[in-house]
C-alpha atoms as a PDB file:
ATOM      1  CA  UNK A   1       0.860  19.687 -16.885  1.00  0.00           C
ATOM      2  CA  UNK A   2      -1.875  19.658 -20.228  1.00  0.00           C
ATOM      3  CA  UNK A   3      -3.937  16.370 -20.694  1.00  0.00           C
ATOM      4  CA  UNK A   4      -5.572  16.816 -24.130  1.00  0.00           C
ATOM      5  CA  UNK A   5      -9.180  15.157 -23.832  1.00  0.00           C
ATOM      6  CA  UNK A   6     -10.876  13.317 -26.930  1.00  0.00           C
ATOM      7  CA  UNK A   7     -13.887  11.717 -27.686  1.00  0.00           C
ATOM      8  CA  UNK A   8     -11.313   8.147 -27.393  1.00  0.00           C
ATOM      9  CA  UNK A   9      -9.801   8.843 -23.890  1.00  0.00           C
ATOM     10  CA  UNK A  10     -10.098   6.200 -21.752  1.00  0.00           C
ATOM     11  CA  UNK A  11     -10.933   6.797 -18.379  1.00  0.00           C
ATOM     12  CA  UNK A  12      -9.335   5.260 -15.306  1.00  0.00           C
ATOM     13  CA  UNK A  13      -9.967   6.295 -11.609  1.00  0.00           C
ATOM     14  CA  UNK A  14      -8.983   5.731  -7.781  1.00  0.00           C
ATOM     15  CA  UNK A  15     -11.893   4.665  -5.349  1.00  0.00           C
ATOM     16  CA  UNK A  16     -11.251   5.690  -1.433  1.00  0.00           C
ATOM     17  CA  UNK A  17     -11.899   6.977   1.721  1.00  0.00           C
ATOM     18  CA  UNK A  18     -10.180   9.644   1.677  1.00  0.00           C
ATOM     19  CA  UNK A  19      -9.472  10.566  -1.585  1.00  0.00           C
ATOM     20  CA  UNK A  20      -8.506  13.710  -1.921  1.00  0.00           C
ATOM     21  CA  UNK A  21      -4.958  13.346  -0.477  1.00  0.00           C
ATOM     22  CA  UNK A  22      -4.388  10.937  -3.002  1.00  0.00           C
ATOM     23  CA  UNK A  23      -1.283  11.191  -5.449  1.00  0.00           C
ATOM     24  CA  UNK A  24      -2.213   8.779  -7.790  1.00  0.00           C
ATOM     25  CA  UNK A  25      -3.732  11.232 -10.630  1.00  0.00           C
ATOM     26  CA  UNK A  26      -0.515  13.286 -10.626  1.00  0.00           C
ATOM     27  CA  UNK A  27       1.512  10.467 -10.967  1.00  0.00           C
ATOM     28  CA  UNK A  28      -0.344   8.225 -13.484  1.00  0.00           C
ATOM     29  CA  UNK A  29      -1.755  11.368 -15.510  1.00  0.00           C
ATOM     30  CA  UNK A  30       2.163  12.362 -15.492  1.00  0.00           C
ATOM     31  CA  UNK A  31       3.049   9.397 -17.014  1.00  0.00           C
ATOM     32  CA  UNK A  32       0.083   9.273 -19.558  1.00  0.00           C
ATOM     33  CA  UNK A  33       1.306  12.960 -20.981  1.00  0.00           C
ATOM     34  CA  UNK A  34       4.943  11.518 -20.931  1.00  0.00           C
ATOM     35  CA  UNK A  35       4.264   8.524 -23.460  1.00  0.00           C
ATOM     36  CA  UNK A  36       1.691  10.163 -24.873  1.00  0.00           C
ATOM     37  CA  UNK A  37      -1.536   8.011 -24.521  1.00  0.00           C
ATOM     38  CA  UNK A  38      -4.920   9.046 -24.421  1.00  0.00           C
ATOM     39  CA  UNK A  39      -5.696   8.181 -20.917  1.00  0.00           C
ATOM     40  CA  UNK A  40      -7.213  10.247 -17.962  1.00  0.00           C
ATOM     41  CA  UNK A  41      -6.896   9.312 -14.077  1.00  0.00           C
ATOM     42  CA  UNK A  42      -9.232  10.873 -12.094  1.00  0.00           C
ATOM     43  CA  UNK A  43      -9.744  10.261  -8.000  1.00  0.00           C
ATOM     44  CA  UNK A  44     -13.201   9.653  -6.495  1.00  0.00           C
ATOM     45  CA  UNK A  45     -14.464  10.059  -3.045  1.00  0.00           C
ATOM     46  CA  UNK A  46     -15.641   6.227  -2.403  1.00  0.00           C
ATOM     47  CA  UNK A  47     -16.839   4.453   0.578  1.00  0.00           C
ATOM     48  CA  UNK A  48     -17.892   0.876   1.048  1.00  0.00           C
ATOM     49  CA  UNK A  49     -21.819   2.412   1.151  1.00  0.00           C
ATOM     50  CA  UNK A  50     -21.053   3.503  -2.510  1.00  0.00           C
ATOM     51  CA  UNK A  51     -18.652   0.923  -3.698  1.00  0.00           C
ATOM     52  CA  UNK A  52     -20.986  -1.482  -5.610  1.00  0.00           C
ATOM     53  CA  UNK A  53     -22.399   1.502  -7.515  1.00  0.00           C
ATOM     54  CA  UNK A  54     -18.726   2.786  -8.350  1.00  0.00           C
ATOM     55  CA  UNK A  55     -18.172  -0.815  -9.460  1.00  0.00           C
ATOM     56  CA  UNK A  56     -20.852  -0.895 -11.526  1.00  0.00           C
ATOM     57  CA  UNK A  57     -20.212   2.404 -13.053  1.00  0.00           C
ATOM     58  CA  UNK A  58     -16.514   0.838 -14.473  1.00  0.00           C
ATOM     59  CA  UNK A  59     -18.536  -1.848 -16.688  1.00  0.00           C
ATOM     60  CA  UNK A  60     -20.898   1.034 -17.579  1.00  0.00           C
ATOM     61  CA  UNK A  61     -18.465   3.679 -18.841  1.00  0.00           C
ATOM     62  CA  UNK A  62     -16.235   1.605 -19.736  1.00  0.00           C
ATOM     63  CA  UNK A  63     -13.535   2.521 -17.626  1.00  0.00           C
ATOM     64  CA  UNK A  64     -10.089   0.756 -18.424  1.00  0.00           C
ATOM     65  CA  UNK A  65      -9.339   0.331 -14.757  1.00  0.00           C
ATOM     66  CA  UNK A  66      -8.984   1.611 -11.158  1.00  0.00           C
ATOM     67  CA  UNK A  67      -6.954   1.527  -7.681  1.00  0.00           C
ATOM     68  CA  UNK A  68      -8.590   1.097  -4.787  1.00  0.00           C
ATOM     69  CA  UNK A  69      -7.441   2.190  -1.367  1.00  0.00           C
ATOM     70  CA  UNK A  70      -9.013   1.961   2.254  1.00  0.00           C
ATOM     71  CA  UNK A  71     -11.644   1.203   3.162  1.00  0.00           C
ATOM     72  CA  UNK A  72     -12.688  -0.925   0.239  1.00  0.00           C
ATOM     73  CA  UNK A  73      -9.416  -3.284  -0.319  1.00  0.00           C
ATOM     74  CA  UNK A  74     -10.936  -6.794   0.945  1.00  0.00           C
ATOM     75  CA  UNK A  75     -14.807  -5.040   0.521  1.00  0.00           C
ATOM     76  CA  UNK A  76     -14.431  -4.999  -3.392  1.00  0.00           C
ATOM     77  CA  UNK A  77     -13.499  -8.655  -3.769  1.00  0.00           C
ATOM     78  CA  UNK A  78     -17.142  -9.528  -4.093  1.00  0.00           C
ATOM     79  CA  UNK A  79     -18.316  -7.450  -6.932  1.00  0.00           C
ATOM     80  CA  UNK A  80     -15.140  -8.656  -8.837  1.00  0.00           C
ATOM     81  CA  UNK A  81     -15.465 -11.439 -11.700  1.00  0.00           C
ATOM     82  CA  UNK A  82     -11.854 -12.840 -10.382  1.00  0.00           C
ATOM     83  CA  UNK A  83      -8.724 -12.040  -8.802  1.00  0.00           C
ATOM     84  CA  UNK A  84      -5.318 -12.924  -9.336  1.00  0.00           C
ATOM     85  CA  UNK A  85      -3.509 -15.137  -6.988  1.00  0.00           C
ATOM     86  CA  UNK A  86      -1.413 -12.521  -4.804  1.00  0.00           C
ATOM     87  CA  UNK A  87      -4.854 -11.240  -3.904  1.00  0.00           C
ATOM     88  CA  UNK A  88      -6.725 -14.492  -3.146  1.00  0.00           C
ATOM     89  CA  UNK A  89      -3.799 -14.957  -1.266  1.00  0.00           C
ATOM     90  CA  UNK A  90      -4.041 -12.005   0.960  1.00  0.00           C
ATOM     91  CA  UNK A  91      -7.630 -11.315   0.552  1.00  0.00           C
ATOM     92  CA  UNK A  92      -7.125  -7.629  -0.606  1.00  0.00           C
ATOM     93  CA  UNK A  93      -7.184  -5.854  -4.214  1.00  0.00           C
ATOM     94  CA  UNK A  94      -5.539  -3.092  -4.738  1.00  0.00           C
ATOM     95  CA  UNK A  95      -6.045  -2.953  -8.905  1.00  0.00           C
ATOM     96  CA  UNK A  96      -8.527  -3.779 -10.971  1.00  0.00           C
ATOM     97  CA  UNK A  97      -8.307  -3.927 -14.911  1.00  0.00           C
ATOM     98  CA  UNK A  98     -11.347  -3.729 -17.205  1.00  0.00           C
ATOM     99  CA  UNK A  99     -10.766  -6.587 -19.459  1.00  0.00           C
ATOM    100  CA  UNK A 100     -13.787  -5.893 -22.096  1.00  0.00           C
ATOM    101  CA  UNK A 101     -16.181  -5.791 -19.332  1.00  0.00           C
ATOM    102  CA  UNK A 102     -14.583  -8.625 -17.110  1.00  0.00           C
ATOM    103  CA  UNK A 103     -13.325  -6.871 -14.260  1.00  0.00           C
ATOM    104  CA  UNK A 104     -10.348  -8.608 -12.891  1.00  0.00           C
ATOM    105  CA  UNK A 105      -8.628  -8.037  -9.238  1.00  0.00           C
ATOM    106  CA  UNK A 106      -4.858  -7.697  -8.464  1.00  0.00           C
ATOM    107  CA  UNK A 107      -2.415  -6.805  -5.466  1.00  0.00           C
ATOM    108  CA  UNK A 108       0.761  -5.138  -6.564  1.00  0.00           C
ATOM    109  CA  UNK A 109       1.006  -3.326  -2.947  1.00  0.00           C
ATOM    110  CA  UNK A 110       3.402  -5.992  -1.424  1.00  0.00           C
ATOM    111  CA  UNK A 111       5.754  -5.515  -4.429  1.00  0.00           C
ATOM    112  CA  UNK A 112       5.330  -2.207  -4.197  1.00  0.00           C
ATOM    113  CA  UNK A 113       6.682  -1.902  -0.345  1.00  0.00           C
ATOM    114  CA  UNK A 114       9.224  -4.382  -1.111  1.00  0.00           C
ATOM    115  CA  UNK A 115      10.609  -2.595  -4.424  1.00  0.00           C
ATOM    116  CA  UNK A 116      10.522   0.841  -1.916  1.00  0.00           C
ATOM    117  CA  UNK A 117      12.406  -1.144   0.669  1.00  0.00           C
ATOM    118  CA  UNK A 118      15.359  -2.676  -2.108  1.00  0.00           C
ATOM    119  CA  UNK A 119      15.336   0.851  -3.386  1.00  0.00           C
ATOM    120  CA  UNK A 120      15.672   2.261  -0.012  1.00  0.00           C
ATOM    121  CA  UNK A 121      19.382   0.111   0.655  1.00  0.00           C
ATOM    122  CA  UNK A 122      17.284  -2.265   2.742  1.00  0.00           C
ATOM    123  CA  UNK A 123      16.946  -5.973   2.336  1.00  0.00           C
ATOM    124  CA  UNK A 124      14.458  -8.367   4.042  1.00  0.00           C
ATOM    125  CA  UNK A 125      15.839 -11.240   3.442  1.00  0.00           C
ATOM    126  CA  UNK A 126      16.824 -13.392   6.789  1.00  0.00           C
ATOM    127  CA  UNK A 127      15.250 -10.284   8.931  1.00  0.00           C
ATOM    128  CA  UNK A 128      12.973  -9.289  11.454  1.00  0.00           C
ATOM    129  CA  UNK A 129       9.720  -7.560  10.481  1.00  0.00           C
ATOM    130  CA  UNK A 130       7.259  -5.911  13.101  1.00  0.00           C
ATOM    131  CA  UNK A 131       4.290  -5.016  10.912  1.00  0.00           C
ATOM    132  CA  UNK A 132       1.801  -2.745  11.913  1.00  0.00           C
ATOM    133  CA  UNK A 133      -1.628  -3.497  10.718  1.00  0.00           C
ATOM    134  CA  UNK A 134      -3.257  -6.531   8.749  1.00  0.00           C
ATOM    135  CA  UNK A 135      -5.654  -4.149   6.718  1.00  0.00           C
ATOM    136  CA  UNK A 136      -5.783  -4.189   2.594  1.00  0.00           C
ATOM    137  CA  UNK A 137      -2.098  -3.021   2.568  1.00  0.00           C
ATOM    138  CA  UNK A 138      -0.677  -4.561   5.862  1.00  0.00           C
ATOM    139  CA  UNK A 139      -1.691  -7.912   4.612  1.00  0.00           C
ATOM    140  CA  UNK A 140      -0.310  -7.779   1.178  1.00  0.00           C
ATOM    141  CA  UNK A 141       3.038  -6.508   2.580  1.00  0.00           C
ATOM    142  CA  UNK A 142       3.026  -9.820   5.332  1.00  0.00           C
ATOM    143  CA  UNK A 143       2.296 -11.755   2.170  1.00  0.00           C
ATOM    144  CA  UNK A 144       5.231 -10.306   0.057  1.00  0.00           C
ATOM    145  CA  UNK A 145       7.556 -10.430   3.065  1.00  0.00           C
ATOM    146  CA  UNK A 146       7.000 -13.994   4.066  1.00  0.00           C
ATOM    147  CA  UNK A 147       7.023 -14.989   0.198  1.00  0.00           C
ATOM    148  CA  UNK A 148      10.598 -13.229  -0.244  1.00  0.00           C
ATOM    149  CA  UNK A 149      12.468 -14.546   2.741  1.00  0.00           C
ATOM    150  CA  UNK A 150      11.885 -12.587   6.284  1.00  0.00           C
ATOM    151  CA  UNK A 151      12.894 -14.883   8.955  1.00  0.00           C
ATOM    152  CA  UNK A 152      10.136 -13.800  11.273  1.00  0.00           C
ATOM    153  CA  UNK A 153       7.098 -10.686  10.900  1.00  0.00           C
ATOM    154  CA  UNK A 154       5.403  -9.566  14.337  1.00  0.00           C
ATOM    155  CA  UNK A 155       2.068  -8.679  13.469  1.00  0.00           C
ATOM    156  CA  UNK A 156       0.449  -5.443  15.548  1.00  0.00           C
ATOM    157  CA  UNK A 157      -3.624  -5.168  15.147  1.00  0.00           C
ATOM    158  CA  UNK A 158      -6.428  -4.322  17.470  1.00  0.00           C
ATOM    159  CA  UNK A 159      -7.784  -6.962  19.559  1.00  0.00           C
ATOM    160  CA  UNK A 160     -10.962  -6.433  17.655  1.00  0.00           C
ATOM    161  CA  UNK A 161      -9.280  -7.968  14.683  1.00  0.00           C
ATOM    162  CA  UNK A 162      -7.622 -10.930  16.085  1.00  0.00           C
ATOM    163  CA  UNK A 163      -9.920 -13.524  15.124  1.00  0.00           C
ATOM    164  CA  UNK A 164      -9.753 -12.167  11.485  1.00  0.00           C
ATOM    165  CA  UNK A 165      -5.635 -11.980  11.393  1.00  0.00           C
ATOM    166  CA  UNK A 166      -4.765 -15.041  12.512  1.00  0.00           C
ATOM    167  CA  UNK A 167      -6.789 -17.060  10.360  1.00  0.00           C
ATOM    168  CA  UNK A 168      -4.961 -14.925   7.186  1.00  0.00           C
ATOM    169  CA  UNK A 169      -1.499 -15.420   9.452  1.00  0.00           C
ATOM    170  CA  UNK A 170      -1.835 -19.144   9.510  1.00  0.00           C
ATOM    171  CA  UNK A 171      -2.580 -19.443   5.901  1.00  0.00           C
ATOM    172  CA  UNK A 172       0.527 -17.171   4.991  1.00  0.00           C
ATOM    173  CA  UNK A 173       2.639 -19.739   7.412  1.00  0.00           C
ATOM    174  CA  UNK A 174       1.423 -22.818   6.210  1.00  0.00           C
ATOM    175  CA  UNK A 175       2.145 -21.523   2.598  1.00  0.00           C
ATOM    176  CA  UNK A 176       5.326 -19.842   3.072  1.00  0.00           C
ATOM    177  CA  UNK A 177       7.024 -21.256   6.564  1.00  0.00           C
ATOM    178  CA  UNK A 178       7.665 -17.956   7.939  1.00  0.00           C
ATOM    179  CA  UNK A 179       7.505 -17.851  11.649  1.00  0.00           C
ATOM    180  CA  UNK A 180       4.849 -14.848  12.056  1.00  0.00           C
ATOM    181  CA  UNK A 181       3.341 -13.717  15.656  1.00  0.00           C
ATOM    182  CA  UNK A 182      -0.220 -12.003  16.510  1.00  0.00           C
ATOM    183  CA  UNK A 183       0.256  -9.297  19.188  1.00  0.00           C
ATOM    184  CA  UNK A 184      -1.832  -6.462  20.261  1.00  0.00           C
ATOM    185  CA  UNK A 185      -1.487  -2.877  18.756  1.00  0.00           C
ATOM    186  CA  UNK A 186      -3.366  -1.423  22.169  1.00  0.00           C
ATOM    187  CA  UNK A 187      -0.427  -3.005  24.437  1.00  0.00           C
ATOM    188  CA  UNK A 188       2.451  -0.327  23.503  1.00  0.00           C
ATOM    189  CA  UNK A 189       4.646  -2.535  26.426  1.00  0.00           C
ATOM    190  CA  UNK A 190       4.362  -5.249  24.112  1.00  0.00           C
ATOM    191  CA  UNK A 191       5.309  -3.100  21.232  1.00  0.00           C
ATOM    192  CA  UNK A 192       8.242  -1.490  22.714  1.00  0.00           C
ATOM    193  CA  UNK A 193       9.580  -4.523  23.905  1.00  0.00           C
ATOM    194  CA  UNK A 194       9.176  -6.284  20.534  1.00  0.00           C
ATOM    195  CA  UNK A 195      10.864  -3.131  18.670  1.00  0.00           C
ATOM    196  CA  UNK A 196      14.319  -4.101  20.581  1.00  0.00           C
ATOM    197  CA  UNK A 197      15.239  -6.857  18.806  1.00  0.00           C
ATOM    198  CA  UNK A 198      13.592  -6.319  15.371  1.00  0.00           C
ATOM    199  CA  UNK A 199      15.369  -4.955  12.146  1.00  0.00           C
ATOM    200  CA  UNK A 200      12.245  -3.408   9.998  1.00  0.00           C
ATOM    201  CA  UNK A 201       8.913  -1.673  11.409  1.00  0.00           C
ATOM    202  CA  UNK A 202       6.423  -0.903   8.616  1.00  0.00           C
ATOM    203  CA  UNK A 203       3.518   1.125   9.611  1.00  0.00           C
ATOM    204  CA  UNK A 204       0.449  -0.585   6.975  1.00  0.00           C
ATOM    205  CA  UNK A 205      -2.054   1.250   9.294  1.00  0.00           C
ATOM    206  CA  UNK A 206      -3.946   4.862   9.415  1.00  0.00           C
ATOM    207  CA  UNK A 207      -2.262   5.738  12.726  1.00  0.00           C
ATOM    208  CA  UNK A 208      -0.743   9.545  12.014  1.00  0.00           C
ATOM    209  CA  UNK A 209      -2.935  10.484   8.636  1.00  0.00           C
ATOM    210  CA  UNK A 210      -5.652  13.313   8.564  1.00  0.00           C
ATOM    211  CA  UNK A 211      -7.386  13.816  10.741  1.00  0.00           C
ATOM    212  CA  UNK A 212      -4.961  12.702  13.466  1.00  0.00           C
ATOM    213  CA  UNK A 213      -1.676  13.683  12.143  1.00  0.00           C
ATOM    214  CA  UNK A 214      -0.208  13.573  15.327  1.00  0.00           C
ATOM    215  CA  UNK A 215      -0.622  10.303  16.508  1.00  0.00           C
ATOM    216  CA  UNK A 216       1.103   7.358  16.382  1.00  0.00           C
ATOM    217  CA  UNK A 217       1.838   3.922  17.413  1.00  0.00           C
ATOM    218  CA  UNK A 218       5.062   4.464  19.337  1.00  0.00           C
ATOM    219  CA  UNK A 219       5.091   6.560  22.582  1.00  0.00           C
ATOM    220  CA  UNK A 220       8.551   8.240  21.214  1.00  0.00           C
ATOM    221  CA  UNK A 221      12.009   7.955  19.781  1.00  0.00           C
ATOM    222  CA  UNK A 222      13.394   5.894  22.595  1.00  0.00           C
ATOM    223  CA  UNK A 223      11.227   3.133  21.919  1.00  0.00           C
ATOM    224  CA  UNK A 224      13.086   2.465  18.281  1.00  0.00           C
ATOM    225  CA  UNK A 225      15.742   0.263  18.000  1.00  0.00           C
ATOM    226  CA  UNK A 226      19.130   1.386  17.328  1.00  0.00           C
ATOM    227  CA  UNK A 227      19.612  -0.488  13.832  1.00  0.00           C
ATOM    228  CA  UNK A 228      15.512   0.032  13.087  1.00  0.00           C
ATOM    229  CA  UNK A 229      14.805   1.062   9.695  1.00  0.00           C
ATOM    230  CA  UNK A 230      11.619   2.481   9.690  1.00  0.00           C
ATOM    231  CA  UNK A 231       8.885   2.808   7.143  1.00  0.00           C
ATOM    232  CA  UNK A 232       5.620   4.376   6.764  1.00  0.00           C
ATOM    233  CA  UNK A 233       2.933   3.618   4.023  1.00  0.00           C
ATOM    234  CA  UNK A 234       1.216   7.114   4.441  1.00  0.00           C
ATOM    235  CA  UNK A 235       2.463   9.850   2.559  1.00  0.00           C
ATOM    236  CA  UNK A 236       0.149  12.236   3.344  1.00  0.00           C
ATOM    237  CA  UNK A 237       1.742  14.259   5.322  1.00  0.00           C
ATOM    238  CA  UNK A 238       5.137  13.068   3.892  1.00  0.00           C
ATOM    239  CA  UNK A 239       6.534  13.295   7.076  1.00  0.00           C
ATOM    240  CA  UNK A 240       4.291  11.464  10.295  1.00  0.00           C
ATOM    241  CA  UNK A 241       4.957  11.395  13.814  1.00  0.00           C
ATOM    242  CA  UNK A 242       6.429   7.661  13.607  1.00  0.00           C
ATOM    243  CA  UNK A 243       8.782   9.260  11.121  1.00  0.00           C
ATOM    244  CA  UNK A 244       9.833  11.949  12.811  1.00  0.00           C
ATOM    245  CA  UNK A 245      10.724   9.914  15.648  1.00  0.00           C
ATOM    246  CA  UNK A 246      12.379   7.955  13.940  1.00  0.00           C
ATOM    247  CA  UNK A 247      14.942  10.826  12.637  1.00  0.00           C
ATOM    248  CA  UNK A 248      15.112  12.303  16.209  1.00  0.00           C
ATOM    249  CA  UNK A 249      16.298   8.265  17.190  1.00  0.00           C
ATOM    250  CA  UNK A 250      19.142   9.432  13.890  1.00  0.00           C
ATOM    251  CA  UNK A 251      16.743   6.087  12.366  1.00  0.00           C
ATOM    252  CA  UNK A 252      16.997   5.449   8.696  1.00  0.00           C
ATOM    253  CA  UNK A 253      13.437   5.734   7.373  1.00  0.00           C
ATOM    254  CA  UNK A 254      11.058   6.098   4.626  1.00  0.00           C
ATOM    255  CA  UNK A 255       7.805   7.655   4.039  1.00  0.00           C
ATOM    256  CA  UNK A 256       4.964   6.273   1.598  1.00  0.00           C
ATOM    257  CA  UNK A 257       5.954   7.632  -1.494  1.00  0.00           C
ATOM    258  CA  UNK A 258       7.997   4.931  -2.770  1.00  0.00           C
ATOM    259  CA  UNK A 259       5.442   2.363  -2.549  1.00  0.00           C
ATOM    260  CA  UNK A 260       2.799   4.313  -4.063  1.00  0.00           C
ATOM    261  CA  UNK A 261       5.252   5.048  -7.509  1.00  0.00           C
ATOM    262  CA  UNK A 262       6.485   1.059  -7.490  1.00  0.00           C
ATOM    263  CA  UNK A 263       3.193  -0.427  -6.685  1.00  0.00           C
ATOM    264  CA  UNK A 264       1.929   2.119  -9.447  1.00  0.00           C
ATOM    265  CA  UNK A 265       4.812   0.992 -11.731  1.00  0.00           C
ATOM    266  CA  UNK A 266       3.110  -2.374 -11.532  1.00  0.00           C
ATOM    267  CA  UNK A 267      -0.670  -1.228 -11.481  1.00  0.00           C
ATOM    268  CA  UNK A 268       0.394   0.831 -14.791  1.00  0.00           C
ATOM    269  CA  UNK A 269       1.635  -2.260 -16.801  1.00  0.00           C
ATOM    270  CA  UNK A 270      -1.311  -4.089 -16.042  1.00  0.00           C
ATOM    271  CA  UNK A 271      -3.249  -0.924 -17.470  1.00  0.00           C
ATOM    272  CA  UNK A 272      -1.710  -0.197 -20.175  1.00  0.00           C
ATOM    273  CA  UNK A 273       1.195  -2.948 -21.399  1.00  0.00           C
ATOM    274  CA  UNK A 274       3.444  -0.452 -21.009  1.00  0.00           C
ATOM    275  CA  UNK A 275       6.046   0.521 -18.259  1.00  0.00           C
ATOM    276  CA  UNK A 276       6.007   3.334 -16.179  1.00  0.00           C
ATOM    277  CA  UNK A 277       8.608   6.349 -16.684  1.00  0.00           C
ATOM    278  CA  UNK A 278       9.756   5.943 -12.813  1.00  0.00           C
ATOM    279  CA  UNK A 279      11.965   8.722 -13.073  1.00  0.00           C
ATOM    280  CA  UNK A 280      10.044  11.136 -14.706  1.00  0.00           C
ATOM    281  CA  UNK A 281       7.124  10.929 -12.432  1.00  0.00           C
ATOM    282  CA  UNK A 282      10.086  11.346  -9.266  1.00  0.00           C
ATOM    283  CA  UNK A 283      11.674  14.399 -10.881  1.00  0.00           C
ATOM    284  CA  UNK A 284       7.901  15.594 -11.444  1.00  0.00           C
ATOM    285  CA  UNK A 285       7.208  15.201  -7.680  1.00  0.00           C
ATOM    286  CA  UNK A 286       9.996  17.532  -6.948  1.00  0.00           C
ATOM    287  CA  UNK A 287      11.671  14.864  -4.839  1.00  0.00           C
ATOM    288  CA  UNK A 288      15.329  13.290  -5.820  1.00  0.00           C
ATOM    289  CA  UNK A 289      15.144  10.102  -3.818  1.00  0.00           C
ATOM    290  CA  UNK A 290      12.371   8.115  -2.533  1.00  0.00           C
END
């Protein structure tokens, strides 16, 4: 792939913790080349120490916009001028568009995992959820999930972060009427018990990226349901221990991937207006489904 860089290109980035891993650039510089606009996506090694200053730096070089993973989903809210309503809502930006030096906020990771999930064959509607995590992603995919019709969403996070969850949890019920439970991520009885009866697990945490690619929430296949779909937000490594169990279990499942190109589908019209060439940027991957 050629980008051809001009004295007009506009400059748009990815801020995270790691970075590196990130398939973002491919995938929105992919696009850029396909519909030939004079854009450049670049990925940059950000913390929340550096954060403001990367903030800063958008207004100052007038970058068009940027995605922002962990650890700086809910951190970046306060050097924003506003955020949309999906992300006041779950307290987490995932986008945020230059608008002539007004840098506004959005979410588009719960329609991302949602889009991944239709895509996928699966359907939330009436179902089960157990969701692991209540971080940047984990609570924008709670948010989505409630909003489009689950009938209940166990929530797994470290007991460190229960105070913090269930005030978000209680907001998200109040609005939406979904039943949704707190439970603890350290009590894998709890987990494995919960897993019988539930239709959907999402994992919205780190558990089973770099540098721990082997670990993972779930002690083994035998603690998946036998009608669990499975998912995965990490796609780095495409395939993670709570995936792999999940094929041993003969589980369907998904990795990452799929939410990163529909959440970027939706990032990418905010951007630019226009919409992203889905399929181009799959066949470009080298993958034929998602």
């Amino acid at each position: 792939m050629s980008l051809q860089i001009s004295g007009h290109t506009g400059l748009l980035g990815f801020f995270a913790d790691p970075a590196a891993h990130s398939k973002s650039p491919f995938m929105y510089n992919t696009a850029f080349q396909k519909l030939g606009m004079d854009y450049v996506y670049l990925a940059f090694q950000i913390d929340q120490t550096s954060l403001a200053d990367a903030i800063r730096s958008m207004r100052t070089l007038q970058m068009r916009g940027a995605n922002v993973s962990m650890p700086n989903k809910t951190a970046v809210i306060q050097y924003l001028d506003d955020i949309s309503t999906e992300a006041r809502l779950c307290n987490a930006v995932n986008t945020i568009v230059n608008e002539n030096g007004r840098l506004i906020g959005y979410n588009t990771d719960g329609t991302g995992a949602m889009l991944a999930l239709s895509h996928a064959g699966v359907s939330i509607q009436g179902k089960h959820l157990i969701i692991l995590g209540a971080g940047g992603a984990g609570t924008a995919i709670i948010t989505q999930a409630a909003l489009d019709g689950a009938s209940k969403i166990s929530v797994f996070v470290r007991k460190q972060s229960f105070w913090k969850s269930e005030d978000f949890l209680e907001k998200i019920r109040k609005k939406t009427g979904c039943r949704i439970a707190l439970l603890n991520l350290e009590n894998p009885d709890l987990l494995k018990a919960e897993l019988v009866h539930a239709d959907i697990l999402i994992n919205a945490t780190s558990i089973g990226m770099e540098p721990n690619p082997d670990s993972c929430a779930v002690s083994g296949p035998k603690d998946l349901g036998d009608h669990l779909f499975v998912m995965d937000i990490i796609y780095s490594p495409e395939e993670t221990t709570l995936l792999r169990y999940a094929k041993t279990a003969g589980l369907s499942c998904c990795n990452g991937l799929g939410m990163l190109l529909y959440q970027g589908a939706a990032a990418f019209r905010l951007y630019t207006g226009e919409e992203l060439p889905v399929e181009d940027v799959r066949r470009a991957w080298g993958i034929s489904t998602l």
